[in-house]
PDB file of N, CA and C in Angstrom:
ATOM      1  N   UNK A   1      90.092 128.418-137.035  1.00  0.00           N
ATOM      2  CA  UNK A   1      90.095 128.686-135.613  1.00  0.00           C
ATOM      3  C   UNK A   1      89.141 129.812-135.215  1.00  0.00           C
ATOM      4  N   UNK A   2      89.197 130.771-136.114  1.00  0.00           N
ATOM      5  CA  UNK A   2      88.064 132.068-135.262  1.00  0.00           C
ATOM      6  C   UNK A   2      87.163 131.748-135.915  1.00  0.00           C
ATOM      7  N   UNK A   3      86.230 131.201-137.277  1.00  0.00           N
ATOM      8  CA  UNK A   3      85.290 131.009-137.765  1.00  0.00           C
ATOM      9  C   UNK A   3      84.736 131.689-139.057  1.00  0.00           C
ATOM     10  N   UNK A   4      86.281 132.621-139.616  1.00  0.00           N
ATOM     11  CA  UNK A   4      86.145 133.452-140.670  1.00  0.00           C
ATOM     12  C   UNK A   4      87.236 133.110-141.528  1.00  0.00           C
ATOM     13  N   UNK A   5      86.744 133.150-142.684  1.00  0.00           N
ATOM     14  CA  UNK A   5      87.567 133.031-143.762  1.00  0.00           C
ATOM     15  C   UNK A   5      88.472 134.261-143.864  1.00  0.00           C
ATOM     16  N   UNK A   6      89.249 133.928-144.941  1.00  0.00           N
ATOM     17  CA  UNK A   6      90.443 134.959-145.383  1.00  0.00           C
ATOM     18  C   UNK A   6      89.417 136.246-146.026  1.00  0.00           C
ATOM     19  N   UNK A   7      88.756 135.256-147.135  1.00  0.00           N
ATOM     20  CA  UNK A   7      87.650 136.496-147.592  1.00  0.00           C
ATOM     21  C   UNK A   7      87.289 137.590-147.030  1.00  0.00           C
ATOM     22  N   UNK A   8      86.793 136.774-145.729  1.00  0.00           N
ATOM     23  CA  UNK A   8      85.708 137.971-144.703  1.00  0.00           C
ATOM     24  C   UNK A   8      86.608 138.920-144.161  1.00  0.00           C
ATOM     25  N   UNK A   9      87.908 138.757-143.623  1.00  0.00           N
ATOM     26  CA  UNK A   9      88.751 139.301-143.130  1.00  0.00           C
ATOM     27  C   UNK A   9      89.232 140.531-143.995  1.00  0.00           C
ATOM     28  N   UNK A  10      89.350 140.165-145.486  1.00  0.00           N
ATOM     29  CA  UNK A  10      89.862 141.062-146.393  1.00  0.00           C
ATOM     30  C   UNK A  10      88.382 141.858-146.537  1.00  0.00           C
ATOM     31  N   UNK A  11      87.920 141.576-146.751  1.00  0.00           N
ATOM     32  CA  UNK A  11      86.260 142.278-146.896  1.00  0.00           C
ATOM     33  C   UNK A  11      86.161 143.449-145.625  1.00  0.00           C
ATOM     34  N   UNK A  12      86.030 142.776-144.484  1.00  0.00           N
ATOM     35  CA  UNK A  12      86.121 143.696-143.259  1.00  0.00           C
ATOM     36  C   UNK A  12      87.146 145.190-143.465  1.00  0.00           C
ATOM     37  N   UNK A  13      88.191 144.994-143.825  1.00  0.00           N
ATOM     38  CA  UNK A  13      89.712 145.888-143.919  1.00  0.00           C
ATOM     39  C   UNK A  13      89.045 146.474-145.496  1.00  0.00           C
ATOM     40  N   UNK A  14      88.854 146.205-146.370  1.00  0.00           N
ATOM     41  CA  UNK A  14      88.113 147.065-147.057  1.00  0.00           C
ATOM     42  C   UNK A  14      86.850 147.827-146.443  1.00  0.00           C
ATOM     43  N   UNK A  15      86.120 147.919-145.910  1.00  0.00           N
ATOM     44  CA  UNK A  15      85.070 148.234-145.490  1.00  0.00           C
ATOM     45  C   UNK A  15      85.752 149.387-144.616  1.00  0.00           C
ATOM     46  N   UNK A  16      86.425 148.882-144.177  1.00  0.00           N
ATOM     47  CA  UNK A  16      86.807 149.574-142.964  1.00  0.00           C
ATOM     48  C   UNK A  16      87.680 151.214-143.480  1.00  0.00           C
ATOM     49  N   UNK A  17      88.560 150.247-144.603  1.00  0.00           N
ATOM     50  CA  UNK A  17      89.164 151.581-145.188  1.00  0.00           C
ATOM     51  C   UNK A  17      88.612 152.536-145.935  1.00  0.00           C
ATOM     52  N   UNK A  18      87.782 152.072-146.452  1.00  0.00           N
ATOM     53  CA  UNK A  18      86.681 152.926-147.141  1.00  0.00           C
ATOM     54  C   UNK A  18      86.381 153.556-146.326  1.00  0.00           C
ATOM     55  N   UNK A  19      85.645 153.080-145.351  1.00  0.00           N
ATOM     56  CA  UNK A  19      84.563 154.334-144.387  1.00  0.00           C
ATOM     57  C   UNK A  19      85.315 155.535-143.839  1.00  0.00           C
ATOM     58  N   UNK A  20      86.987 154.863-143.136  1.00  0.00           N
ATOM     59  CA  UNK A  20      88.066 155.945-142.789  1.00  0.00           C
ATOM     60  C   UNK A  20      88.504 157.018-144.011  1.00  0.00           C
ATOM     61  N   UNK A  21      88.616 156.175-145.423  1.00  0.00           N
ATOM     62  CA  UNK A  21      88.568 157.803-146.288  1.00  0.00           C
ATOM     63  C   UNK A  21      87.532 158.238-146.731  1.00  0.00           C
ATOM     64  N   UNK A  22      86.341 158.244-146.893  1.00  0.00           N
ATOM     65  CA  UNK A  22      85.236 158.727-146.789  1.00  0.00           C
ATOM     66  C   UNK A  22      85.067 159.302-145.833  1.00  0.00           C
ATOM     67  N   UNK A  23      85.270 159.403-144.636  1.00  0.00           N
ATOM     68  CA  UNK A  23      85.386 160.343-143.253  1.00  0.00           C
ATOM     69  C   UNK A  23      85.989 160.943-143.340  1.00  0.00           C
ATOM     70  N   UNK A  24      87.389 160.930-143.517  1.00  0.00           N
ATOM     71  CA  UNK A  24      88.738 161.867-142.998  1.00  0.00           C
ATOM     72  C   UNK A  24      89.285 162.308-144.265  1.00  0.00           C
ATOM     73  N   UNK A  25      89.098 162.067-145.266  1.00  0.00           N
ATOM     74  CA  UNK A  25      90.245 162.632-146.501  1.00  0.00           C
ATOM     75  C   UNK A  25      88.804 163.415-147.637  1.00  0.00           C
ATOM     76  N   UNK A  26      89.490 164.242-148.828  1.00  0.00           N
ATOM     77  CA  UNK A  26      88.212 164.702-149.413  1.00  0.00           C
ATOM     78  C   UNK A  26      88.726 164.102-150.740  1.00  0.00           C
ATOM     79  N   UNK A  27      89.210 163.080-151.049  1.00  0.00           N
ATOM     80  CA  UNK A  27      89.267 162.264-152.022  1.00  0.00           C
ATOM     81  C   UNK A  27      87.725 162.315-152.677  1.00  0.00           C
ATOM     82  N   UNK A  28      87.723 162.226-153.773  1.00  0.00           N
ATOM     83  CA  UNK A  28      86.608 161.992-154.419  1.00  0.00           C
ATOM     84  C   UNK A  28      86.477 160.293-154.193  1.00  0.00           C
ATOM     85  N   UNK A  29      84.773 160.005-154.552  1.00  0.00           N
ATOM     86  CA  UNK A  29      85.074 158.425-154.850  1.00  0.00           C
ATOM     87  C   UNK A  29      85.359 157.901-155.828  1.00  0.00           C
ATOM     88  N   UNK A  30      85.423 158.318-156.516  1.00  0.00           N
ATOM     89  CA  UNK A  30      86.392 157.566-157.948  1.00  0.00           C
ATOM     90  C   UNK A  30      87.443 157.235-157.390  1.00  0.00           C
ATOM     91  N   UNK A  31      88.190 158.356-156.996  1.00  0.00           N
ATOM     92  CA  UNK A  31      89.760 158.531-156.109  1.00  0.00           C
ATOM     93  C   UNK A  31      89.630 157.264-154.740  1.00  0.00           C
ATOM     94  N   UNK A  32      89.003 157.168-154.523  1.00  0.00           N
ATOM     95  CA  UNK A  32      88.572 156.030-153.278  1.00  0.00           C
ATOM     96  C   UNK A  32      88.514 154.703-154.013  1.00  0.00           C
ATOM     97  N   UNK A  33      87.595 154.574-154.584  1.00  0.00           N
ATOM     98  CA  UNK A  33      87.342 153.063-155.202  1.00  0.00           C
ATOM     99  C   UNK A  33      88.971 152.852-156.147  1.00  0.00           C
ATOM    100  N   UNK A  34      89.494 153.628-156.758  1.00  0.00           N
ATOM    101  CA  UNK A  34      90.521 153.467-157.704  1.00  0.00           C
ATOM    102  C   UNK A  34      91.990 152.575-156.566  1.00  0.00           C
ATOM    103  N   UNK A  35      91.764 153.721-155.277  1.00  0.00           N
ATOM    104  CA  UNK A  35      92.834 153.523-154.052  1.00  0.00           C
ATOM    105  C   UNK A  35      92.907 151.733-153.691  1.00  0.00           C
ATOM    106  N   UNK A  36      91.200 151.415-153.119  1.00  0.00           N
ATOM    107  CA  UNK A  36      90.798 150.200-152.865  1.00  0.00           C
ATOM    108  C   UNK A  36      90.803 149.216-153.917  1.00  0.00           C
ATOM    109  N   UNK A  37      90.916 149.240-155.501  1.00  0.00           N
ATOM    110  CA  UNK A  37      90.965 148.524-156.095  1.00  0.00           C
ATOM    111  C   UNK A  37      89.536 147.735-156.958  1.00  0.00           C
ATOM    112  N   UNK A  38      89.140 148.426-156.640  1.00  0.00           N
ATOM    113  CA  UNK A  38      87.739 148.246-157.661  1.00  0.00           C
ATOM    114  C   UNK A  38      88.065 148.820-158.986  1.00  0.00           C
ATOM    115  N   UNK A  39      87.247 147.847-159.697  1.00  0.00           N
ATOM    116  CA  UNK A  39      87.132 147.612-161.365  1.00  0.00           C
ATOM    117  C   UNK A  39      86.734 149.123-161.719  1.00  0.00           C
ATOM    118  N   UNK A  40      85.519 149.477-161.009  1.00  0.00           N
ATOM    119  CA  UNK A  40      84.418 150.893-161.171  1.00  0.00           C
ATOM    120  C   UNK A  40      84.291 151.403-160.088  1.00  0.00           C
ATOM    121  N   UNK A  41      83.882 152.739-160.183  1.00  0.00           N
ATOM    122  CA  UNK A  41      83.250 153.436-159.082  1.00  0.00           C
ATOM    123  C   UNK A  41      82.059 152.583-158.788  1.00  0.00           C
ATOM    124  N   UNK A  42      81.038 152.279-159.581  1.00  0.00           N
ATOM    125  CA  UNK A  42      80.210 152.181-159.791  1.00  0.00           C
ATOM    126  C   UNK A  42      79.892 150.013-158.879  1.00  0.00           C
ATOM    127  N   UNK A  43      81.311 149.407-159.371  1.00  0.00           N
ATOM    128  CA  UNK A  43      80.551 148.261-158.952  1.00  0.00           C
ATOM    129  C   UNK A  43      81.304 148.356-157.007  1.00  0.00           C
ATOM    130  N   UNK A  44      82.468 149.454-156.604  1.00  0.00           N
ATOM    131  CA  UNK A  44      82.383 149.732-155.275  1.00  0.00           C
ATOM    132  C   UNK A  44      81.548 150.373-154.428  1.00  0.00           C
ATOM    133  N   UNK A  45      80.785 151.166-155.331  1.00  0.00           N
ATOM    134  CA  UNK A  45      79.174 151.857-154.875  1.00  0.00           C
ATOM    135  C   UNK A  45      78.315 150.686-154.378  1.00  0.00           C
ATOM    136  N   UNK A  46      77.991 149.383-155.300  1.00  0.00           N
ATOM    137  CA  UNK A  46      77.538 148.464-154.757  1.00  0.00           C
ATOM    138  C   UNK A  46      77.547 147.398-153.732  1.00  0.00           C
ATOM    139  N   UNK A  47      79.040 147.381-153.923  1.00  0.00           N
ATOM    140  CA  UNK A  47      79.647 146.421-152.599  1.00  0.00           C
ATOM    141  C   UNK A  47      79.520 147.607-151.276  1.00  0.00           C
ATOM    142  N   UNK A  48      79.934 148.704-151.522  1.00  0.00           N
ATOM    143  CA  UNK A  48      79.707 149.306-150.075  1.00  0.00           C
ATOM    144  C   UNK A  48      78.076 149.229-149.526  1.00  0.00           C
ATOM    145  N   UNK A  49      77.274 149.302-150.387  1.00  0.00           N
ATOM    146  CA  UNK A  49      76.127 149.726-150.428  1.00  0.00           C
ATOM    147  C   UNK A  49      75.394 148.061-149.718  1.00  0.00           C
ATOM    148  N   UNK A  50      75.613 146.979-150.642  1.00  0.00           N
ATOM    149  CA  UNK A  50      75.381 146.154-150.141  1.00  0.00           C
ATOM    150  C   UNK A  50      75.921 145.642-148.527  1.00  0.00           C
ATOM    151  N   UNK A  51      77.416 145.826-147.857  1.00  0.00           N
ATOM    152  CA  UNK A  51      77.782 145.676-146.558  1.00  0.00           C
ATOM    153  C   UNK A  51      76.775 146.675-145.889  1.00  0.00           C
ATOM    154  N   UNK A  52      76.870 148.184-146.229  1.00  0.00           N
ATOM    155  CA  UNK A  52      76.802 149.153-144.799  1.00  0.00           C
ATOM    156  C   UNK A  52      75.034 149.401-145.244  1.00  0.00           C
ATOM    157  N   UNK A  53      74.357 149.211-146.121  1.00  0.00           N
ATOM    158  CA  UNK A  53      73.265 149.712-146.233  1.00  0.00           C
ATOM    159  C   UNK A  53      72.983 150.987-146.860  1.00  0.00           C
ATOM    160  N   UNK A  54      74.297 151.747-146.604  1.00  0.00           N
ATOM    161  CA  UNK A  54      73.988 152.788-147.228  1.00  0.00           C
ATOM    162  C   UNK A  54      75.016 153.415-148.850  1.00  0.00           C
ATOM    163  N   UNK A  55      74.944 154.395-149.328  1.00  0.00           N
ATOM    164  CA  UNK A  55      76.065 154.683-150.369  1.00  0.00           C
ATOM    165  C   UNK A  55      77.295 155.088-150.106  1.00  0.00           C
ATOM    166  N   UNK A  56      78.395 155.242-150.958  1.00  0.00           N
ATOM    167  CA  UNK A  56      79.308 155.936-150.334  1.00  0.00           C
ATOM    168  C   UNK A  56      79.209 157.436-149.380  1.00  0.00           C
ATOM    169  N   UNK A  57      78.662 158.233-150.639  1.00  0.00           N
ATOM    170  CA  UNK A  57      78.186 158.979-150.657  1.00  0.00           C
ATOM    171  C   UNK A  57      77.334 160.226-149.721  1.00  0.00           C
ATOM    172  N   UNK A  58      76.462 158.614-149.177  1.00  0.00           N
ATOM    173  CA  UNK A  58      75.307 159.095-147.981  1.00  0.00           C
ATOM    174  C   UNK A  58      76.055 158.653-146.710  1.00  0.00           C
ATOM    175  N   UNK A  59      77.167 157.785-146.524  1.00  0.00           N
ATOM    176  CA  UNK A  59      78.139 157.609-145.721  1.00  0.00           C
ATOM    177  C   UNK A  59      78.789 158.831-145.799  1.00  0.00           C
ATOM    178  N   UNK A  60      79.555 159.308-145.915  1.00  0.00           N
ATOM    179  CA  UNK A  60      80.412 160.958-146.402  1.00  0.00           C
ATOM    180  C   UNK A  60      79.530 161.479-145.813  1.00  0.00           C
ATOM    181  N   UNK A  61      78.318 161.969-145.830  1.00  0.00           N
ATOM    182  CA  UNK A  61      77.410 163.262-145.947  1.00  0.00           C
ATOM    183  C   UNK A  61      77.289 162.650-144.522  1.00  0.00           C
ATOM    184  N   UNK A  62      76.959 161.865-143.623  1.00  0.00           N
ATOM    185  CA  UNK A  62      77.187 161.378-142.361  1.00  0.00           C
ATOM    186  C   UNK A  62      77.721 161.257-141.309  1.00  0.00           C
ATOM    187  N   UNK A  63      79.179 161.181-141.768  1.00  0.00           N
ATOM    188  CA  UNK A  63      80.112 161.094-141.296  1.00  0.00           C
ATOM    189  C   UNK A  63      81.364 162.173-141.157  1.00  0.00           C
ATOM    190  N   UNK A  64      81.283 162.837-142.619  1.00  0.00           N
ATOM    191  CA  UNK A  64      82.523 163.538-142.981  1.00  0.00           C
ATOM    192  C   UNK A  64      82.968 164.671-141.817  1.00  0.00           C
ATOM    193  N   UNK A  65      84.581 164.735-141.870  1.00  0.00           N
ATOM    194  CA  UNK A  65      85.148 165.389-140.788  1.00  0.00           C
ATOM    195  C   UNK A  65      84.898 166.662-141.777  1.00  0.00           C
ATOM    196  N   UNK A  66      84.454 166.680-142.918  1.00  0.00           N
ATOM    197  CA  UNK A  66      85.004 168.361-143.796  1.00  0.00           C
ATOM    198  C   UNK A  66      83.531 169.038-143.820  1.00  0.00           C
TER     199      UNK A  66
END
């Protein structure tokens, strides 16, 4: 009916939660990717990287409330 899979939906709500603790909490990202359920820091570095364009990282340094 809306034109999105379950996938995309779960994808979105990850994305989304990521960027909110990367903004607002000083979790490390290990501590982040571990929360969200990634295998590695390293292969959630990529999936973020691949959606937003940028790293976790350089997201944080962007964004961060701290």
């Amino acid at each position: 009916m809306t034109g999105h899979t379950a996938l995309e939906y779960i994808g979105e709500y990850v994305v989304t939660e990521a960027k909110s603790l990367l903004s607002s909490t000083n979790m490390d990202i290990q501590q982040i990717s571990n929360e969200l359920n990634f295998p590695s820091q390293s292969v959630f570095g990529k999936y973020f990287k691949r959606v937003t364009d940028m790293s976790p990282k350089e997201y944080r340094k962007r964004t961060s409330l701290f």
